[in-house]
Protein backbone atom coordinates (compact mmCIF):
# COMPACT_ATOMS: atom_id res chain seq x y z
CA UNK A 1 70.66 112.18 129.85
CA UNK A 2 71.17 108.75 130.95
CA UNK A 3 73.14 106.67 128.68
CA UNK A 4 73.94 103.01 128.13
CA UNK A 5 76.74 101.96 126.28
CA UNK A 6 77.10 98.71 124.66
CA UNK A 7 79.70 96.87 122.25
CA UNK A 8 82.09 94.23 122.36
CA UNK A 9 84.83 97.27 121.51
CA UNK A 10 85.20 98.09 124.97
CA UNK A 11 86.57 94.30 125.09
CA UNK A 12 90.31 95.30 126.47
CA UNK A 13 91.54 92.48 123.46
CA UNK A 14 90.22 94.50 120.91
CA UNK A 15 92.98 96.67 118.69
CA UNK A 16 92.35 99.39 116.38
CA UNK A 17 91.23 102.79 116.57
CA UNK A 18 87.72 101.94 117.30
CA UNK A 19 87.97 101.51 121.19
CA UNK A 20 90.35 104.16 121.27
CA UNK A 21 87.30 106.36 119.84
CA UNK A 22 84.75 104.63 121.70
CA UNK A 23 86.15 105.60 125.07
CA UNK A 24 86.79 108.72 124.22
CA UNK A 25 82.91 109.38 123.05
CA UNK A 26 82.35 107.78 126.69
CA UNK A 27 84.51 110.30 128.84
CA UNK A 28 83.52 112.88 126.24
CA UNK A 29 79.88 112.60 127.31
CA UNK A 30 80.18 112.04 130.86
CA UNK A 31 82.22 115.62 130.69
CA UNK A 32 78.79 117.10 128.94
CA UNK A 33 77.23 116.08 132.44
CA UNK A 34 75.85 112.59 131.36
CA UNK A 35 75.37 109.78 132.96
CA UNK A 36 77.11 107.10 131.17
CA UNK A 37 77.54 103.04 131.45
CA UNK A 38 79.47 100.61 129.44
CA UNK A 39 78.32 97.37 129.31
CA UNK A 40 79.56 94.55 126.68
CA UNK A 41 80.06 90.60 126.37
CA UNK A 42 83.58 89.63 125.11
CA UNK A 43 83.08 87.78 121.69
CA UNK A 44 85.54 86.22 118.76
CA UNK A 45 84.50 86.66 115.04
CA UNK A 46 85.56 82.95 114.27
CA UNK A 47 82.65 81.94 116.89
CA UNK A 48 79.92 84.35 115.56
CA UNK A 49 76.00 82.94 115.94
CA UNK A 50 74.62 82.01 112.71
CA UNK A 51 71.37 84.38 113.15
CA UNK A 52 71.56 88.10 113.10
CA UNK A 53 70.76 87.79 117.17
CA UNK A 54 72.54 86.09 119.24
CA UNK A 55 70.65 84.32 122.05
CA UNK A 56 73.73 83.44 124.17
CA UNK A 57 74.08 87.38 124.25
CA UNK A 58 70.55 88.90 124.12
CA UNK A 59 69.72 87.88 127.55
CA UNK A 60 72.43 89.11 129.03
CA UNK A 61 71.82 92.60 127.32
CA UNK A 62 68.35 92.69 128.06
CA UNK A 63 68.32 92.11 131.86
CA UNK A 64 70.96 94.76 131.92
CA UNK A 65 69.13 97.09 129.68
CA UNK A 66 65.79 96.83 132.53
CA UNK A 67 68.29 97.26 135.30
CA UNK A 68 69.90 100.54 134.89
CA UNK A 69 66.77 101.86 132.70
CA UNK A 70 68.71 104.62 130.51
CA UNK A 71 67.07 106.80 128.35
CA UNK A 72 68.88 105.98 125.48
CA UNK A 73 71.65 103.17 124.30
CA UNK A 74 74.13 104.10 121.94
CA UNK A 75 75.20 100.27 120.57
CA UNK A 76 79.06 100.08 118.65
CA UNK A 77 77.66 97.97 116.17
CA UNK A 78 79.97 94.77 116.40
CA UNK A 79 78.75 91.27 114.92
CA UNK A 80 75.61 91.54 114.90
CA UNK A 81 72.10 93.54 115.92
CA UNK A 82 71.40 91.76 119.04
CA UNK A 83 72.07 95.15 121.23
CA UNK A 84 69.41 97.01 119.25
CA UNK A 85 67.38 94.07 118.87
CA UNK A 86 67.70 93.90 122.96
CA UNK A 87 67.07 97.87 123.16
CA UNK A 88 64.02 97.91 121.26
CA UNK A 89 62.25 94.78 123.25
CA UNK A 90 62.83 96.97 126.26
CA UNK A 91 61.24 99.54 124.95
CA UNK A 92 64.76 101.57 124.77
CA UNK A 93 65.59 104.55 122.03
CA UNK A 94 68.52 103.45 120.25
CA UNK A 95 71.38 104.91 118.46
CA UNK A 96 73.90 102.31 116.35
CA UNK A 97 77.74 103.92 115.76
CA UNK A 98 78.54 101.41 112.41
CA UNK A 99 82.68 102.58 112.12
CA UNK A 100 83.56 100.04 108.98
CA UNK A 101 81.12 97.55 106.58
CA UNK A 102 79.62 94.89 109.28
CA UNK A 103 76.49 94.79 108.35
CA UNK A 104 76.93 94.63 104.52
CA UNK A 105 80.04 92.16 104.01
CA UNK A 106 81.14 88.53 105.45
CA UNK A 107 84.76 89.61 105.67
CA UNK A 108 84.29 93.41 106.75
CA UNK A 109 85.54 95.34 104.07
CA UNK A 110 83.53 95.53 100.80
CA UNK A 111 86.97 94.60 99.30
CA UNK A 112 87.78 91.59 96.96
CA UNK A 113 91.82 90.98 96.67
CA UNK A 114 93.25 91.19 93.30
CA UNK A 115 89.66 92.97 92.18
CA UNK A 116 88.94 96.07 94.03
CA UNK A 117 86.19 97.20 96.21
CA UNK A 118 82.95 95.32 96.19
CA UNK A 119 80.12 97.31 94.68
CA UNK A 120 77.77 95.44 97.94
CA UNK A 121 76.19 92.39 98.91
CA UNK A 122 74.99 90.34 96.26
CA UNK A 123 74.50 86.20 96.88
CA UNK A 124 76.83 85.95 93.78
CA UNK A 125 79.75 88.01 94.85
CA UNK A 126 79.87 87.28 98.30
CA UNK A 127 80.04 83.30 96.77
CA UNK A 128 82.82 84.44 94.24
CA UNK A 129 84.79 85.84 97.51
CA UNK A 130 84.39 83.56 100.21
CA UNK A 131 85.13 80.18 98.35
CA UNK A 132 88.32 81.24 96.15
CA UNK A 133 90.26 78.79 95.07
CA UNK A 134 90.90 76.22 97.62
CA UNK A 135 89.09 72.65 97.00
CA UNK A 136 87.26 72.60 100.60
CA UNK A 137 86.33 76.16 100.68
CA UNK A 138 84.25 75.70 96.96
CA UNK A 139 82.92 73.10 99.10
CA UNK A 140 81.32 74.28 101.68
CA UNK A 141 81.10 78.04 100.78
CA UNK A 142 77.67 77.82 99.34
CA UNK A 143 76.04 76.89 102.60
CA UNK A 144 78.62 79.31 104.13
CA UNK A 145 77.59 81.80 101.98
CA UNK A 146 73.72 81.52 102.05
CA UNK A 147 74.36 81.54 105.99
CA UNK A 148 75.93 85.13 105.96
CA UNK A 149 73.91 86.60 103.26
CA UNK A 150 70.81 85.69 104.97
CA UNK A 151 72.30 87.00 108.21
CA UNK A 152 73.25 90.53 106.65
CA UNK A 153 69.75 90.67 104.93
CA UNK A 154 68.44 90.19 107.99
CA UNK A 155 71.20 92.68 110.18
CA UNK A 156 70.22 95.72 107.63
CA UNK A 157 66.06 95.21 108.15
CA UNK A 158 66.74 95.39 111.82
CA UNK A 159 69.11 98.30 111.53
CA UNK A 160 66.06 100.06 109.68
CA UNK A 161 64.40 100.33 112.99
CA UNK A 162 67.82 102.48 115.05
CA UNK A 163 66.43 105.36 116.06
CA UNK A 164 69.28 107.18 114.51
CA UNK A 165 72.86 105.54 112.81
CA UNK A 166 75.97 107.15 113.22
CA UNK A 167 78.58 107.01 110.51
CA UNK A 168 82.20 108.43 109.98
CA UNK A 169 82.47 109.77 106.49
CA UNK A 170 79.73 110.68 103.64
CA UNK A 171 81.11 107.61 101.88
CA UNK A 172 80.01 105.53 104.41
CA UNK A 173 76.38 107.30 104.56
CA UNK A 174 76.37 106.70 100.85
CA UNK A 175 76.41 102.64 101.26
CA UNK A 176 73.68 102.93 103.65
CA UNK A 177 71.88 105.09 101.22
CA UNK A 178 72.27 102.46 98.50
CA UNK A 179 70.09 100.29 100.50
CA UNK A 180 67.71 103.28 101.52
CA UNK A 181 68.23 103.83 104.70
CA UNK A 182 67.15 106.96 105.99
CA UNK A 183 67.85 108.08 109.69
CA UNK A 184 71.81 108.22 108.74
CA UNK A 185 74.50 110.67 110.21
CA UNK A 186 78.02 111.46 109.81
CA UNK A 187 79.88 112.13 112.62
CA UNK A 188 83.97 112.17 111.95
CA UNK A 189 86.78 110.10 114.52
CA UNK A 190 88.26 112.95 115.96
CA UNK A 191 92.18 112.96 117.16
CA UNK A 192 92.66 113.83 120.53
CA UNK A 193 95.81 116.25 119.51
CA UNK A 194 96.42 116.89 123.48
CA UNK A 195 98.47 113.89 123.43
CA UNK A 196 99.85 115.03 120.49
CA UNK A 197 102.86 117.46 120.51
CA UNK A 198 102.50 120.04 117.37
CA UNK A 199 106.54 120.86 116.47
CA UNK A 200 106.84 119.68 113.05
CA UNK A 201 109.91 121.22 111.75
CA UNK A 202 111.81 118.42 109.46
CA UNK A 203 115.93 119.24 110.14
CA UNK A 204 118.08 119.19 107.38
CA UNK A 205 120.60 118.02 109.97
CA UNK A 206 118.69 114.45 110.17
CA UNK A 207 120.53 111.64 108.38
CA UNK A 208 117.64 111.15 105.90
CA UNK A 209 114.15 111.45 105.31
CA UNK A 210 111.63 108.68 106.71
CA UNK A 211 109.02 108.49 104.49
CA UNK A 212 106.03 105.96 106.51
CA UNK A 213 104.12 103.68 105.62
CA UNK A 214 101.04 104.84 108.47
CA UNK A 215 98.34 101.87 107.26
CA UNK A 216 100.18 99.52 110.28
CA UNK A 217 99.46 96.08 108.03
CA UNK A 218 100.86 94.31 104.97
CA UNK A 219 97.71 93.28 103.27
CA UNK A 220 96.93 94.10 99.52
CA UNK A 221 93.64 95.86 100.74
CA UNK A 222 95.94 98.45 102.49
CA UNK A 223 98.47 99.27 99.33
CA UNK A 224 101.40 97.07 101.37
CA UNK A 225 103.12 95.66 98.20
CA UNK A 226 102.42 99.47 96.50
CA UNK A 227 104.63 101.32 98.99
CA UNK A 228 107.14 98.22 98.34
CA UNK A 229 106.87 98.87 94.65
CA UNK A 230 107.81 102.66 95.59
CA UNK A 231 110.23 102.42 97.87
CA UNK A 232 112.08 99.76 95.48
CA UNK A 233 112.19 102.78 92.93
CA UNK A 234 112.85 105.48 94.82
CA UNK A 235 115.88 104.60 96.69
CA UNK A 236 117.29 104.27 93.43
CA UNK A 237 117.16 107.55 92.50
CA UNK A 238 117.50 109.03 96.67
CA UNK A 239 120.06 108.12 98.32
CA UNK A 240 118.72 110.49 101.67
CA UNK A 241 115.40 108.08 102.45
CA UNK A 242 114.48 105.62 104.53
CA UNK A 243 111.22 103.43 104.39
CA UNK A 244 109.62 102.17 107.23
CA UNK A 245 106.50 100.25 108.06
CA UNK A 246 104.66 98.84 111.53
CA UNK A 247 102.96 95.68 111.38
CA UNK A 248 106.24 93.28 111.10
CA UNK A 249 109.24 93.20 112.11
CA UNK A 250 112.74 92.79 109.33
CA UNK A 251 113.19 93.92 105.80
CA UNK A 252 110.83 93.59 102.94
CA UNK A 253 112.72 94.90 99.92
CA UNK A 254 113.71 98.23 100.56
CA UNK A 255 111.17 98.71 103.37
CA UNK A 256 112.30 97.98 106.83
CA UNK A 257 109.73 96.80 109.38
CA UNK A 258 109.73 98.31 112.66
CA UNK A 259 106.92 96.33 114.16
CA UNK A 260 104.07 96.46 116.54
CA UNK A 261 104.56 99.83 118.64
CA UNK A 262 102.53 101.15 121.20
CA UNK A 263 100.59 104.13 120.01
CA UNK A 264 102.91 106.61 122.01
CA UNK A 265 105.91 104.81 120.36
CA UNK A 266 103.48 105.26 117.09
CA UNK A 267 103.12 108.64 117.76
CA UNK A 268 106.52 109.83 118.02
CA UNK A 269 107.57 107.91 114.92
CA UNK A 270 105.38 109.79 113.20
CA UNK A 271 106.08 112.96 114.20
CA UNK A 272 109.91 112.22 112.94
CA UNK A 273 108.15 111.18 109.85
CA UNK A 274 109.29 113.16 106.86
CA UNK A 275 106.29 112.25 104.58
CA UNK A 276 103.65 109.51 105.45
CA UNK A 277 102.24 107.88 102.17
CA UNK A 278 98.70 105.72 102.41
CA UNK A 279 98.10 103.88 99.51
CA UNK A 280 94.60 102.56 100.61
CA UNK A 281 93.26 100.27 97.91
CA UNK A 282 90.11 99.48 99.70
CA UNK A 283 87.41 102.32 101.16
CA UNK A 284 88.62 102.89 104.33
CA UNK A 285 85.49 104.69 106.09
CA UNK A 286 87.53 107.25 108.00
CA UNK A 287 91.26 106.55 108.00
CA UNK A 288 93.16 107.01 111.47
CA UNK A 289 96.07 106.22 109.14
CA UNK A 290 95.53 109.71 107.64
CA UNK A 291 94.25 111.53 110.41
CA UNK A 292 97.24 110.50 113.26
CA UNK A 293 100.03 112.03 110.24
CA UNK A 294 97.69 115.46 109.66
CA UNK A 295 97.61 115.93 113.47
CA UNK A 296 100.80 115.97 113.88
CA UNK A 297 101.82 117.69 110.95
CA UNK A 298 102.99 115.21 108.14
CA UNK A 299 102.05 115.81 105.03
CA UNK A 300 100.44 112.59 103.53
CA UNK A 301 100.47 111.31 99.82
CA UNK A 302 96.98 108.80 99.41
CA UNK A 303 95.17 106.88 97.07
CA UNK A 304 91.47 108.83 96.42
CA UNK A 305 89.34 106.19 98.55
CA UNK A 306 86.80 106.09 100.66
CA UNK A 307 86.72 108.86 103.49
CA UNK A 308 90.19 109.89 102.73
CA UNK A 309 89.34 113.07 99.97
CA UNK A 310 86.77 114.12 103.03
CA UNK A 311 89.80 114.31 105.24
CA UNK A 312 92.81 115.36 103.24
CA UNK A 313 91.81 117.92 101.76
CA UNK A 314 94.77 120.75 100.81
CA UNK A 315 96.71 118.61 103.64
CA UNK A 316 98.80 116.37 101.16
CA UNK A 317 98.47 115.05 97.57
CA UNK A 318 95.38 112.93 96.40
CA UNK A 319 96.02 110.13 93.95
CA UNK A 320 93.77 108.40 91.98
CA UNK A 321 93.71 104.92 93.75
CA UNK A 322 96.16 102.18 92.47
CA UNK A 323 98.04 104.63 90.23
CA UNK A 324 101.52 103.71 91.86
CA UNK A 325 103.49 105.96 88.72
CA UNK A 326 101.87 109.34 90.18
CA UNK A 327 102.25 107.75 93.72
CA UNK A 328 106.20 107.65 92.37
CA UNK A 329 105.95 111.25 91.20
CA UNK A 330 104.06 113.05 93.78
CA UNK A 331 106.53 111.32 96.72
CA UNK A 332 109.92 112.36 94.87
CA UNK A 333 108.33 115.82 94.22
CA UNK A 334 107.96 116.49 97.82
CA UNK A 335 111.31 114.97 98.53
CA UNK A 336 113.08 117.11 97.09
CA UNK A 337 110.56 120.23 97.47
CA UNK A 338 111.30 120.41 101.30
CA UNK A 339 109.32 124.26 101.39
CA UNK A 340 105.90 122.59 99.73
CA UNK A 341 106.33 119.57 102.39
CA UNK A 342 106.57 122.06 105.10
CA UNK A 343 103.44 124.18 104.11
CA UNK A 344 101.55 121.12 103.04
CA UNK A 345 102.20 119.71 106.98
CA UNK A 346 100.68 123.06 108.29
CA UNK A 347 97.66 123.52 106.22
CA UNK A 348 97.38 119.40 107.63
CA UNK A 349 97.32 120.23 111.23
CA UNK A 350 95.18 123.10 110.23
CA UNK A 351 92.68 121.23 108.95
CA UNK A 352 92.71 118.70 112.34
CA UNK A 353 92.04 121.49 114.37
CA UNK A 354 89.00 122.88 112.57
CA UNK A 355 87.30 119.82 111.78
CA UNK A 356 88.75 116.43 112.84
CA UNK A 357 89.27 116.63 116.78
CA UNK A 358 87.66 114.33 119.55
CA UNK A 359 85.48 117.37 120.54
CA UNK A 360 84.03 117.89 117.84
CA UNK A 361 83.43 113.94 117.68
CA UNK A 362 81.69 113.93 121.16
CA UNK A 363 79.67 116.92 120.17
CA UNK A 364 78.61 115.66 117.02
CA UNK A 365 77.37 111.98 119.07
CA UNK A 366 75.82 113.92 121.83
CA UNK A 367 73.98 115.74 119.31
CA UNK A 368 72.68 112.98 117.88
CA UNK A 369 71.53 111.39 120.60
CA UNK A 370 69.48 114.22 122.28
CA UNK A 371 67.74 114.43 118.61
CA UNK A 372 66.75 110.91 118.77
CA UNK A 373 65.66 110.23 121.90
CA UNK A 374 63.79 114.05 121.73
CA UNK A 375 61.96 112.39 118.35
CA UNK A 376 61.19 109.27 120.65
CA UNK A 377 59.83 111.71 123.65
């Protein structure tokens, strides 16, 4: 099978664990005996076309698409549909990998601070959200507004016509089912645990116990000022834990900020991890923040939201989200119940290996594609 890859992920400036998966799928199917090419156009958010195709980028897709002549593209759905759009003037099957909420909300996330998650795109909330409180903002944001709404009405009629759309957690499938979609499939980010070492043992010889913060920001949407709030409490009552974050650097109440690490640096930290505790407010699709601490055999403590029951499982403690008193009682339990931690780190790692690794992500792509192009055939 000849594939073409396309998405501004592959853009070296781009952070997160989305081009970390995205190359894997890549070397994962050339492995399978594929032939594979990457192609993308480096792009900023801020400077995003105002039409759901981008002309200053179809062309350039396009020409490329009739020049190698795959078989099928498999787009990384970025900022727009122009890369389908592009695949299907060519006459190209096309599959679209959609990793978090592009094509249904202006800022990404189907999350409004200080109100929750966003039950989906609606003129009227997205005009709520955008212009907030400040003076120039209410000014502007209805024009802003009508702009991107009209733009993501337009993204998810286009997406209608993907040969196939790849997802990474039911939850996700169930927002594209809301707008009645119908050619959607879930395929889970793997971990690639051969860069991961598996020897979680916690010593009782270690100063104290690092309990992590794994979410790497301090935004409200990721539960920042929750783990403050517990960490505040706890080291009250423990005198044996320390609480650490990535994502800034210094001291934030009882939290101390270790700040940006490479993810080998990332890795290890977490392996020396005691506990790691996600208090995801918003609906993370498929959390790397949960799967990285499962993989290498920390037990985590999470808010119930979005992909993370799918993941979790028996491999830590579910909490409903935002209830920070059970996220208090859950963490001190396993504190000072070093036996459950341990088992609850192995069934974790467990659960990796059976379901969540980068080979069974590849497979699950591959799959997909030979299905669509074999219904285009």
């Amino acid at each position: 099978m000849k594939v073409l890859v396309i998405g501004a992920v592959f853009d070296p400036s781009w952070k997160g664990g989305e081009p970390i998966l995205a190359r894997n799928v890549v070397n994962g199917l050339r492995l399978l005996g594929n032939e594979v090419t990457v192609i993308y156009r480096k792009r900023k958010y801020s400077s995003i076309w105002p039409s759901s195709v981008d002309p200053r980028i179809l062309n350039f897709y396009f020409s490329m698409i009739k020049k190698i002549k795959p078989d099928i593209t498999l787009v990384f759905y970025d900022y727009d549909v122009t890369a389908l759009y592009a695949s299907k003037k060519a006459g190209i099957p096309c599959v679209v990998a959609v990793h978090i909420y592009w094509p249904f909300c202006p800022y990404l996330s189907l999350y409004l601070e200080n109100k929750g998650i966003c039950e989906g795109l609606s003129f009227k909330r997205c005009l709520m959200h955008i212009s907030g409180k400040d003076i120039l903002r209410k000014t502007i944001s209805p024009f802003y507004t009508g702009l991107s709404y009209l733009k993501k009405k337009t993204c998810l009629r286009m997406l209608k016509t993907a040969d196939a759309i790849i997802v990474p957690s039911e939850y996700v499938k169930s927002v594209f089912l809301k707008y009645k979609f119908n050619n959607v499939y879930v395929v889970y980010t793997g971990i690639n645990i051969n860069e991961i070492q598996y020897h979680k043992k916690w010593s009782k010889t270690e100063e104290c116990k690092v309990i992590l913060n794994t979410t790497g920001y301090t935004t409200k949407s990721k539960g920042f000022h929750h783990f403050v709030i517990l960490a505040r409490y706890i080291t009250k009552l423990r005198k044996n834990v320390r609480f650490v974050a990535t994502g800034f650097c210094g001291r934030v109440d009882a939290v101390e900020g270790l700040g940006y690490l490479s993810r080998r640096e990332y890795i290890k930290l977490v392996s020396r991890a005691y506990l790691a505790v996600t208090p995801l407010l918003w609906a993370d699709p498929c959390p790397q923040a949960v799967l990285l601490p499962m993989a290498v055999g920390t037990p985590v403590i999470a808010y119930s939201s979005g992909g993370v029951p799918e993941i979790l499982k028996d491999g830590g403690i579910l909490i409903r989200r935002g209830d920070i008193r059970n996220l208090i009682r859950c963490t001190l339990r396993l504190i000072d119940d070093e036996q459950l931690t341990s088992e609850l780190g192995k069934k974790a790692r467990h659960i990796i290996e059976n379901n969540f690794t980068i080979d069974h992500t590849i497979r699950g792509y591959y799959e997909v594609l030979k299905k669509a192009l074999n219904r285009c055939l």
